[in-house]
PDB file of N, CA and C in Angstrom:
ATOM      1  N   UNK A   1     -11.108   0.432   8.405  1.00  0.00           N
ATOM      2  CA  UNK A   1     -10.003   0.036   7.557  1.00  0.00           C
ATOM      3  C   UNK A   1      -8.753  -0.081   8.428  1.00  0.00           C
ATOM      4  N   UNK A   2      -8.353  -0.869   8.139  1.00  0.00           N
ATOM      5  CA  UNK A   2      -6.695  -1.398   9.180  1.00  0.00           C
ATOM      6  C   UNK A   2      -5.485  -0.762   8.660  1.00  0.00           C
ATOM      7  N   UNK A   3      -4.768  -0.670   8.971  1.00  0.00           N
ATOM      8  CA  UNK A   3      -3.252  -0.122   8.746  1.00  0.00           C
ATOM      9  C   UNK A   3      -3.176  -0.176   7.252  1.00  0.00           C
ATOM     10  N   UNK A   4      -2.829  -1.841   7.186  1.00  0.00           N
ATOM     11  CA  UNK A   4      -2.330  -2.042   6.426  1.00  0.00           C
ATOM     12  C   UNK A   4      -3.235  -1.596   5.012  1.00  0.00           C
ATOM     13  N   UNK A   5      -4.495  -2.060   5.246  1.00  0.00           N
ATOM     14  CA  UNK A   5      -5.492  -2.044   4.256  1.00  0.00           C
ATOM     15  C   UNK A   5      -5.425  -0.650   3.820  1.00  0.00           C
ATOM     16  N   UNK A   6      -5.888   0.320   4.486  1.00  0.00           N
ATOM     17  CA  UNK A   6      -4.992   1.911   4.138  1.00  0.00           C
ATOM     18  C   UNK A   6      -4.085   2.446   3.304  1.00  0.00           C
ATOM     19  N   UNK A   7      -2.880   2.030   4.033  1.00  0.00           N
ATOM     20  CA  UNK A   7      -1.686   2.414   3.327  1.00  0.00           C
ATOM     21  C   UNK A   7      -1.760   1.755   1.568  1.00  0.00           C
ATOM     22  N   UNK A   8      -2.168   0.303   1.356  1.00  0.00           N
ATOM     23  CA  UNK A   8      -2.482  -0.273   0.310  1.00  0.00           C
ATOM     24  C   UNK A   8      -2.826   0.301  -0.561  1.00  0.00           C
ATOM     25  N   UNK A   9      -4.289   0.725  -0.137  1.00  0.00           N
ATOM     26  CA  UNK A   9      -4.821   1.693  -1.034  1.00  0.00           C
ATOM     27  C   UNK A   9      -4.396   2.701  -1.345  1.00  0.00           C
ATOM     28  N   UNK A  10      -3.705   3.733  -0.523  1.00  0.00           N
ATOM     29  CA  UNK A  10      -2.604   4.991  -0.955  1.00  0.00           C
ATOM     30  C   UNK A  10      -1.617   4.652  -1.602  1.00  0.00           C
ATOM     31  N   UNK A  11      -0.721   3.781  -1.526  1.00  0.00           N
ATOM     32  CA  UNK A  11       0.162   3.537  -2.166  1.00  0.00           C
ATOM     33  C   UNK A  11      -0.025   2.889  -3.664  1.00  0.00           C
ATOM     34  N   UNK A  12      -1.438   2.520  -4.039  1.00  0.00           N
ATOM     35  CA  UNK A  12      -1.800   1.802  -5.295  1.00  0.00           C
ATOM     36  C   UNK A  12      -2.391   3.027  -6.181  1.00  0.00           C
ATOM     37  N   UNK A  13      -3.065   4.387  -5.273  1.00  0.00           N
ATOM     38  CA  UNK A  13      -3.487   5.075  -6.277  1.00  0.00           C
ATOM     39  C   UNK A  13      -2.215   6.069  -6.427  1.00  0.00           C
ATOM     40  N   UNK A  14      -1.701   6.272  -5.126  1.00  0.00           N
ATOM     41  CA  UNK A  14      -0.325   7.182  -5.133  1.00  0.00           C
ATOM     42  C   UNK A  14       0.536   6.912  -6.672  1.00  0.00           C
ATOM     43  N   UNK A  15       0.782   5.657  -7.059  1.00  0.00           N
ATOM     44  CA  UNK A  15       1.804   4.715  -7.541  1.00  0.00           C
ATOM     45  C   UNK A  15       1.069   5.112  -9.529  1.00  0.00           C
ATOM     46  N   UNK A  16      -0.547   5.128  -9.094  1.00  0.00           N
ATOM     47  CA  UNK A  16      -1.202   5.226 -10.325  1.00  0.00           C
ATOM     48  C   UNK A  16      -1.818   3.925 -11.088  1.00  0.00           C
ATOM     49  N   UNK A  17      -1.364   2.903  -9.802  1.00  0.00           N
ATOM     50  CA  UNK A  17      -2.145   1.626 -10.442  1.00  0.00           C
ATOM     51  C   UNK A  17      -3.398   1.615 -10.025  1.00  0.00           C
ATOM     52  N   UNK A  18      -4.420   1.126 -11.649  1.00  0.00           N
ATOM     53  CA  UNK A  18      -5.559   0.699 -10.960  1.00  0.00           C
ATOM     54  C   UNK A  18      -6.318  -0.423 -10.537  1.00  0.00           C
ATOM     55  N   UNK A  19      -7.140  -1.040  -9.754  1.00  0.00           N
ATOM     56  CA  UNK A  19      -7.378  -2.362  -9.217  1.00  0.00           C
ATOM     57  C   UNK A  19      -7.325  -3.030 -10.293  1.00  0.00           C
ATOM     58  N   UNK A  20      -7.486  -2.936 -11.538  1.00  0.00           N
ATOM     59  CA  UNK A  20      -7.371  -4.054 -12.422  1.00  0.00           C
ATOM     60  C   UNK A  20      -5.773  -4.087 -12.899  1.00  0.00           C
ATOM     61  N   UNK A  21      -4.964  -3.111 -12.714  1.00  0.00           N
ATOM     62  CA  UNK A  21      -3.475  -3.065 -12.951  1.00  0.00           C
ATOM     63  C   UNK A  21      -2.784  -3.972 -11.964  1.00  0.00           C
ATOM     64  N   UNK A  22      -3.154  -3.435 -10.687  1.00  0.00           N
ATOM     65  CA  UNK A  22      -2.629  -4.454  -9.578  1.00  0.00           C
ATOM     66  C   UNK A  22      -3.448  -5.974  -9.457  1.00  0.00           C
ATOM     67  N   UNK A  23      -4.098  -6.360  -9.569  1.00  0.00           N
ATOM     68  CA  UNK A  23      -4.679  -7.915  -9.595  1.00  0.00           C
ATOM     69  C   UNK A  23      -4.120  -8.321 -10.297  1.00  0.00           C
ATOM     70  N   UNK A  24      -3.822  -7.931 -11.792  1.00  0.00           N
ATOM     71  CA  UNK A  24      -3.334  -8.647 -12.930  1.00  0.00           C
ATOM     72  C   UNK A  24      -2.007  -8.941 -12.415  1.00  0.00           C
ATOM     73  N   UNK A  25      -0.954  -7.995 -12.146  1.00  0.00           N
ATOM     74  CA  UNK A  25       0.510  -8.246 -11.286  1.00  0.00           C
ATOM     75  C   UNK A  25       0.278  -9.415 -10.526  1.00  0.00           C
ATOM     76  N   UNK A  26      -0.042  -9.432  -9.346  1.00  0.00           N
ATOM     77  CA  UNK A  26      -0.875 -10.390  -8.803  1.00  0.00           C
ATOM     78  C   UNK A  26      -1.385 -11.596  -8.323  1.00  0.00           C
ATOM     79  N   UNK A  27      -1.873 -11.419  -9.776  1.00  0.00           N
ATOM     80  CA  UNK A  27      -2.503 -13.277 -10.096  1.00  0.00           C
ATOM     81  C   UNK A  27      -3.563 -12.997  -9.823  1.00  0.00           C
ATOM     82  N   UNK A  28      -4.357 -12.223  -9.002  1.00  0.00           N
ATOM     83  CA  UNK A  28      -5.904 -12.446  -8.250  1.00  0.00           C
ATOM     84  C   UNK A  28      -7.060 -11.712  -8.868  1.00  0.00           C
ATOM     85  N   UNK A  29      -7.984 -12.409  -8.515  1.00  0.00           N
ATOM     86  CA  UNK A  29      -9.381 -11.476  -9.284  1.00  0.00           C
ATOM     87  C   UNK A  29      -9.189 -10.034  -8.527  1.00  0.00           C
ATOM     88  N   UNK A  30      -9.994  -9.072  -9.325  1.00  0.00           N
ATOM     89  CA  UNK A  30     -10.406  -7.845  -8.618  1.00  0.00           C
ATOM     90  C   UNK A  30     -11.313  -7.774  -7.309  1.00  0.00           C
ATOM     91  N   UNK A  31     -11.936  -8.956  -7.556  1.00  0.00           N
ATOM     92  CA  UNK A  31     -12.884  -8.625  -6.185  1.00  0.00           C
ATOM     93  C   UNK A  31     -12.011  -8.972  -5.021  1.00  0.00           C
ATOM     94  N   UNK A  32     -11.247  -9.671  -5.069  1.00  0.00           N
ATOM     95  CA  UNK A  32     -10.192 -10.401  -3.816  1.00  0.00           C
ATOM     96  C   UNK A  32      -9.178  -9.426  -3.493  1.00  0.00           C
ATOM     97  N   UNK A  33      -8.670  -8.534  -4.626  1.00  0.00           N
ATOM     98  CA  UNK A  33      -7.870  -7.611  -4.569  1.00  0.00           C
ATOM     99  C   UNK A  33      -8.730  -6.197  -3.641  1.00  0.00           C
ATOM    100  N   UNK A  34      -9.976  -5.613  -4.197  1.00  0.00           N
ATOM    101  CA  UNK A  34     -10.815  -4.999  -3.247  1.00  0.00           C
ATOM    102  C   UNK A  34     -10.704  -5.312  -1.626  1.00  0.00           C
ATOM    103  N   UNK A  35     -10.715  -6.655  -1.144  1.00  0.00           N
ATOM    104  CA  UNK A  35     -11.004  -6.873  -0.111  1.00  0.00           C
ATOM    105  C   UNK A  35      -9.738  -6.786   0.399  1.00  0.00           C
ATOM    106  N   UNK A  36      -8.589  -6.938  -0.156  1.00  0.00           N
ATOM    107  CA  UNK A  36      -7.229  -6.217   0.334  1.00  0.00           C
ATOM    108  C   UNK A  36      -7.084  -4.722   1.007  1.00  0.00           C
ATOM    109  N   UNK A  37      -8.176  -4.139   0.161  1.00  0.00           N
ATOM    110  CA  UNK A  37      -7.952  -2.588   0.067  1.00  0.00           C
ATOM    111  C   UNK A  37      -9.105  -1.860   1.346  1.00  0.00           C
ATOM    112  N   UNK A  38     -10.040  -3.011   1.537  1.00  0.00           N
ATOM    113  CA  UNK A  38     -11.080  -2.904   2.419  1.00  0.00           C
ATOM    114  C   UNK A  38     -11.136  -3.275   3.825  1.00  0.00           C
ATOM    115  N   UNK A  39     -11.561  -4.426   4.040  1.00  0.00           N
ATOM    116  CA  UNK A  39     -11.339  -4.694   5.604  1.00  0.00           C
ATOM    117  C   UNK A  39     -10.345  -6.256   5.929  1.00  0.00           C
ATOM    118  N   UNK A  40     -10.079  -6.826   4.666  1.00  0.00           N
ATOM    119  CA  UNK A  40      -9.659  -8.005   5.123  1.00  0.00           C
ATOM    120  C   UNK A  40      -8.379  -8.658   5.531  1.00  0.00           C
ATOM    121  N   UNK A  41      -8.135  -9.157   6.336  1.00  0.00           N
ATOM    122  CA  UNK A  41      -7.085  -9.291   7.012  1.00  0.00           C
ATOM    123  C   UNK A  41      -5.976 -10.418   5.868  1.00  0.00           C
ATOM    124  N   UNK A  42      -4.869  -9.567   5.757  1.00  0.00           N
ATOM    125  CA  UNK A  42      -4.354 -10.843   4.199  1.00  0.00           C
ATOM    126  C   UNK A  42      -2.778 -11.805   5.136  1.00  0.00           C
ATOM    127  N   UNK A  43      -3.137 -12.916   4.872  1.00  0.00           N
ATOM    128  CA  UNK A  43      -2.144 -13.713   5.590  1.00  0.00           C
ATOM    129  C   UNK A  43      -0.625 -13.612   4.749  1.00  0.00           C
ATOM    130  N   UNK A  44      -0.083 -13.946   5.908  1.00  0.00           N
ATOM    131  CA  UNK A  44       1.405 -13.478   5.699  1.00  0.00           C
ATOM    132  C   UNK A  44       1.857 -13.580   4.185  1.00  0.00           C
ATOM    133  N   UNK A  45       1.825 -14.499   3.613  1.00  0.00           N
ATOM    134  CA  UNK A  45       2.717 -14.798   1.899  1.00  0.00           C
ATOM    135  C   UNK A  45       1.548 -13.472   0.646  1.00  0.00           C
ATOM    136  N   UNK A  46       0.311 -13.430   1.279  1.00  0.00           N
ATOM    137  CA  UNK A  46      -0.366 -12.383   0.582  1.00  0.00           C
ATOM    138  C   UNK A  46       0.482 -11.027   1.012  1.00  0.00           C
ATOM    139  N   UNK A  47       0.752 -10.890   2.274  1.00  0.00           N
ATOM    140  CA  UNK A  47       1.473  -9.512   2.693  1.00  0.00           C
ATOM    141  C   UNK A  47       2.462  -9.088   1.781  1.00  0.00           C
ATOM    142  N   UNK A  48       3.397 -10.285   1.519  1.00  0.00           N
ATOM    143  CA  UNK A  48       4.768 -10.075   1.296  1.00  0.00           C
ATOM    144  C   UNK A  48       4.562  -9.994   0.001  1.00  0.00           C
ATOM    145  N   UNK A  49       3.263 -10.663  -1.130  1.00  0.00           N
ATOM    146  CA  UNK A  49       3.724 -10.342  -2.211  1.00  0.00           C
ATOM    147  C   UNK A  49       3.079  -9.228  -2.658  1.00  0.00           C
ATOM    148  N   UNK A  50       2.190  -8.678  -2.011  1.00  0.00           N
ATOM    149  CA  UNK A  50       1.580  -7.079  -1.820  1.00  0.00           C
ATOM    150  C   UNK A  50       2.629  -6.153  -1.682  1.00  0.00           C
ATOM    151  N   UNK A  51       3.388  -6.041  -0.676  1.00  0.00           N
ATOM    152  CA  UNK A  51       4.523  -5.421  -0.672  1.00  0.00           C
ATOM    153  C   UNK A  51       5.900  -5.347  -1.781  1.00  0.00           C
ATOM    154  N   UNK A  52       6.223  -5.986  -2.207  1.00  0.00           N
ATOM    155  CA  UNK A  52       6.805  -6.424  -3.083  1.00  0.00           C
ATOM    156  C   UNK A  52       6.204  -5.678  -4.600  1.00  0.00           C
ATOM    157  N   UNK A  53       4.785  -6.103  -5.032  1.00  0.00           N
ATOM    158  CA  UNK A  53       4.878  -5.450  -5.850  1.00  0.00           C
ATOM    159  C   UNK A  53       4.974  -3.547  -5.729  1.00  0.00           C
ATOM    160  N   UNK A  54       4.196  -3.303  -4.296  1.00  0.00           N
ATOM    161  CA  UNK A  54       3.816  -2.009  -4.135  1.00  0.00           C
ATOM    162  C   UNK A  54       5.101  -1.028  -3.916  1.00  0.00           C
ATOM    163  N   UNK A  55       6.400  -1.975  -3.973  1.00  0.00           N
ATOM    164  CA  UNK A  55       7.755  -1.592  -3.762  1.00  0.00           C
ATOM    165  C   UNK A  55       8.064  -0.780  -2.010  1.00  0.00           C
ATOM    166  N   UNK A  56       7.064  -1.474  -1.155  1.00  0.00           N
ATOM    167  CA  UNK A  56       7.753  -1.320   0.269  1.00  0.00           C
ATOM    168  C   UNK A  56       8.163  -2.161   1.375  1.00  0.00           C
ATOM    169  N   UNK A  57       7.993  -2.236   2.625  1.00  0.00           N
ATOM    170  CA  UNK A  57       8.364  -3.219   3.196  1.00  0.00           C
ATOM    171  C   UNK A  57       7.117  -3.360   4.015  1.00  0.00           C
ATOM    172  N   UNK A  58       7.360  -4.993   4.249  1.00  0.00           N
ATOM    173  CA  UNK A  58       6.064  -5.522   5.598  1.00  0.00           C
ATOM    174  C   UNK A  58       5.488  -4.663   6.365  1.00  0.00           C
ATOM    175  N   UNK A  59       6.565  -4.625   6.825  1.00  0.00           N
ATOM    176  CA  UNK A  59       6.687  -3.389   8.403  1.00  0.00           C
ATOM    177  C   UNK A  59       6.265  -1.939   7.690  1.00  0.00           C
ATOM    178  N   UNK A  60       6.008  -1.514   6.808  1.00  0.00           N
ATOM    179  CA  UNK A  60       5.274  -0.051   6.529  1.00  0.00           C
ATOM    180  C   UNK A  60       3.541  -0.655   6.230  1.00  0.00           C
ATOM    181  N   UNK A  61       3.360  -1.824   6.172  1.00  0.00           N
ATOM    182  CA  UNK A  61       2.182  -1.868   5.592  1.00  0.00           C
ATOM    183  C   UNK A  61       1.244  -2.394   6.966  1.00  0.00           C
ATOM    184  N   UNK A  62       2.022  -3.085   7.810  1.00  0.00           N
ATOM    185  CA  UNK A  62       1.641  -3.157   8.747  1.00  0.00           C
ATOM    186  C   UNK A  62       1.236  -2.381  10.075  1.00  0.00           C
ATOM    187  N   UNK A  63       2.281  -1.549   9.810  1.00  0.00           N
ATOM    188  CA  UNK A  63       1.952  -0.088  10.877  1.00  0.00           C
ATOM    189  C   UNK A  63       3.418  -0.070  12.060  1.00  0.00           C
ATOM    190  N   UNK A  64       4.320  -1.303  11.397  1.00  0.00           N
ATOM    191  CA  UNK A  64       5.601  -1.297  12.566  1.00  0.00           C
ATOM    192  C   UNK A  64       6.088   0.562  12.331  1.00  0.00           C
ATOM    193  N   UNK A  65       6.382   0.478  11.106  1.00  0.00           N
ATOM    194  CA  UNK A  65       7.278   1.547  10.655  1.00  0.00           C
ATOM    195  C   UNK A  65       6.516   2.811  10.360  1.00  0.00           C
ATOM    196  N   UNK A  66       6.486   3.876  10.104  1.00  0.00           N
ATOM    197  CA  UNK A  66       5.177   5.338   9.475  1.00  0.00           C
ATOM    198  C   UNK A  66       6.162   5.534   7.896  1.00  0.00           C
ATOM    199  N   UNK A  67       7.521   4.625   7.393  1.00  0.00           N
ATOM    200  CA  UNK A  67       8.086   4.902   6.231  1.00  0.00           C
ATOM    201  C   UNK A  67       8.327   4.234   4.834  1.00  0.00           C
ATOM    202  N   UNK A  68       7.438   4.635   3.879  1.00  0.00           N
ATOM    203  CA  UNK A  68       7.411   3.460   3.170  1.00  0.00           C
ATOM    204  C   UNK A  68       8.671   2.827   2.627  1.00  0.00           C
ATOM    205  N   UNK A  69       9.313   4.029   2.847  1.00  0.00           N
ATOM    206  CA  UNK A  69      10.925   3.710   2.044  1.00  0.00           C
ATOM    207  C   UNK A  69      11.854   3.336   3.062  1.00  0.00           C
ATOM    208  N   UNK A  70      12.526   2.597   3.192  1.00  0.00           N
ATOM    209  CA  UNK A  70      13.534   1.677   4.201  1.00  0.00           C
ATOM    210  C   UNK A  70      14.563   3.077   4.705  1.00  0.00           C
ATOM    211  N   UNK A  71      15.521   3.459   3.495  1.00  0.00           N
ATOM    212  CA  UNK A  71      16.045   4.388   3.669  1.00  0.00           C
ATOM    213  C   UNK A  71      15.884   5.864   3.445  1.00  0.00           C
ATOM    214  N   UNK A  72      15.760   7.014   4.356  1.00  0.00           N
ATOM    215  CA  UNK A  72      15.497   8.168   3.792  1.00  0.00           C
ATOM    216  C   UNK A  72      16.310   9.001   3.742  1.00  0.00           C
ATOM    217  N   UNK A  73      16.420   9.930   2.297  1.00  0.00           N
ATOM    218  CA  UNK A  73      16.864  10.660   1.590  1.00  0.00           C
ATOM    219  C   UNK A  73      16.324  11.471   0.741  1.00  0.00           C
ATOM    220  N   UNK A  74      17.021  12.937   0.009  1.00  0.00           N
ATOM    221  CA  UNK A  74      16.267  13.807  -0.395  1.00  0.00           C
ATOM    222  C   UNK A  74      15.164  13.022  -1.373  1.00  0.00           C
ATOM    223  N   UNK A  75      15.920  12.317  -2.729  1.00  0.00           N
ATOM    224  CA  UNK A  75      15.138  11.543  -3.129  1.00  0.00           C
ATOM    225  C   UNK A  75      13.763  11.578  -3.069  1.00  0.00           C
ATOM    226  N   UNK A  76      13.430  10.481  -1.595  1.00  0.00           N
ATOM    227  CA  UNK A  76      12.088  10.354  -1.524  1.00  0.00           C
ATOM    228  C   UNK A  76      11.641  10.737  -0.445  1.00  0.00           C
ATOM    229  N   UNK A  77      12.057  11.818  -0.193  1.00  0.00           N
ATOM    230  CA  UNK A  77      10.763  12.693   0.689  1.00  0.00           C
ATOM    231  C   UNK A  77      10.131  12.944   0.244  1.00  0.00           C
ATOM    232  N   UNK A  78       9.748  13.744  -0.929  1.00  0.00           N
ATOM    233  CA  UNK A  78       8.376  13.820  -1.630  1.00  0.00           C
ATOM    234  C   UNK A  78       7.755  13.114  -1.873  1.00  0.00           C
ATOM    235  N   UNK A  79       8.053  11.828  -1.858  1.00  0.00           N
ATOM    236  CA  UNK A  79       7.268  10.580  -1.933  1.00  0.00           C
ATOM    237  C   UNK A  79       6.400  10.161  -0.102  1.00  0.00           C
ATOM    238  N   UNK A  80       7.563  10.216   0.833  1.00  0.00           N
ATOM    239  CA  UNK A  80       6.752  10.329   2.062  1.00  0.00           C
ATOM    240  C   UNK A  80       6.011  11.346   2.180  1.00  0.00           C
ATOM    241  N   UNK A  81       6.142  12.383   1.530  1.00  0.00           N
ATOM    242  CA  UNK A  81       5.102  13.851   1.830  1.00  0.00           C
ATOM    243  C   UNK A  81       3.742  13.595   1.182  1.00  0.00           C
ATOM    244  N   UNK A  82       4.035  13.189  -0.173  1.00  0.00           N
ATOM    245  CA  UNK A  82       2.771  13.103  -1.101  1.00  0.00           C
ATOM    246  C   UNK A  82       1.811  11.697  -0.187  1.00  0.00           C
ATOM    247  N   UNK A  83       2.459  10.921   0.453  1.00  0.00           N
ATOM    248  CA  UNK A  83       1.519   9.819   0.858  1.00  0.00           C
ATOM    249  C   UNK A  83       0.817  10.397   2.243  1.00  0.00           C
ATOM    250  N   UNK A  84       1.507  11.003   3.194  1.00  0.00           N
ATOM    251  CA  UNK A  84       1.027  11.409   4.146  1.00  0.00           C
ATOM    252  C   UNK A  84      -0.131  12.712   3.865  1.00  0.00           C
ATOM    253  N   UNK A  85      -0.071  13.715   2.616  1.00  0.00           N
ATOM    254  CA  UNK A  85      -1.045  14.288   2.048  1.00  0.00           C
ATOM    255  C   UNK A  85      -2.325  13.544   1.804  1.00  0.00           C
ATOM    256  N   UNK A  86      -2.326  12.435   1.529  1.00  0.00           N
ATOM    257  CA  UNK A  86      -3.066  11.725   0.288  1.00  0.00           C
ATOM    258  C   UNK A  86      -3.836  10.962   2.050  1.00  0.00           C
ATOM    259  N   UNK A  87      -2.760  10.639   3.224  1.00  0.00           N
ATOM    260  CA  UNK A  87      -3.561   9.905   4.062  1.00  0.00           C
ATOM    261  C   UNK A  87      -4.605  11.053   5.304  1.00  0.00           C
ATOM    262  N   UNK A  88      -4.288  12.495   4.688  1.00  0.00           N
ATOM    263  CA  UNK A  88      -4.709  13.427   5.708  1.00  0.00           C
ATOM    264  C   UNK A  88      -5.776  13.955   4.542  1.00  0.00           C
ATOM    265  N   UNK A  89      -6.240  13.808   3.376  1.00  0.00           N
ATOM    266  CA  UNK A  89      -7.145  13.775   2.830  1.00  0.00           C
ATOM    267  C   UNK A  89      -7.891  12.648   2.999  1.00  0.00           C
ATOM    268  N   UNK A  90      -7.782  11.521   2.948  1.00  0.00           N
ATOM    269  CA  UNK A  90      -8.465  10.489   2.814  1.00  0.00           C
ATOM    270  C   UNK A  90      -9.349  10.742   4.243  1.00  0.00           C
ATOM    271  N   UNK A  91      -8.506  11.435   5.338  1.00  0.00           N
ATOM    272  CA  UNK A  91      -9.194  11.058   6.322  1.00  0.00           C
ATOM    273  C   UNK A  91     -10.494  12.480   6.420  1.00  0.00           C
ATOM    274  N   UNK A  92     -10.600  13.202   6.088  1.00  0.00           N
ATOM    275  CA  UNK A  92     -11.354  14.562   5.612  1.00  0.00           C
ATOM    276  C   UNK A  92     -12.638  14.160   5.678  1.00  0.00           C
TER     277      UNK A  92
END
């Protein structure tokens, strides 16, 4: 699984959407949406509107950045904590 494909998936169950919540946002079937979440490499205008709905930026989904949130503050540290939990389980 690639960076991006990763974080995707954490951030979609993190968030509480499920593959049929996020496709429908979307536009796309579930199975196309899976292969987002799996191994497939999604070209740039798929990136951006992945991001967009998942409320982060390119550059976190890609692996430029380790933050999903642009700016950090008390706010959402628990939000960077709970994802980095969720990516040190996944890896278990």
């Amino acid at each position: 699984m690639g960076v991006s494909n990763e974080r995707i998936y954490l951030l979609r169950t993190y968030k509480g959407f499920s593959i049929q919540d996020i496709s429908s946002v979307l536009k796309i079937d579930e199975k196309k949406y899976k292969q987002y979440e799996n191994n497939k490499k999604l070209k740039l205008s798929e990136l951006h509107v992945v991001a967009d709905v998942l409320d982060v930026s390119t550059d976190y989904l890609i692996g430029r950045i380790d933050w999903p949130i642009p700016v950090i503050d008390e706010s959402n540290v628990k939000i960077i904590q709970d994802l980095r939990a969720l990516s040190a389980e996944k890896m278990e």
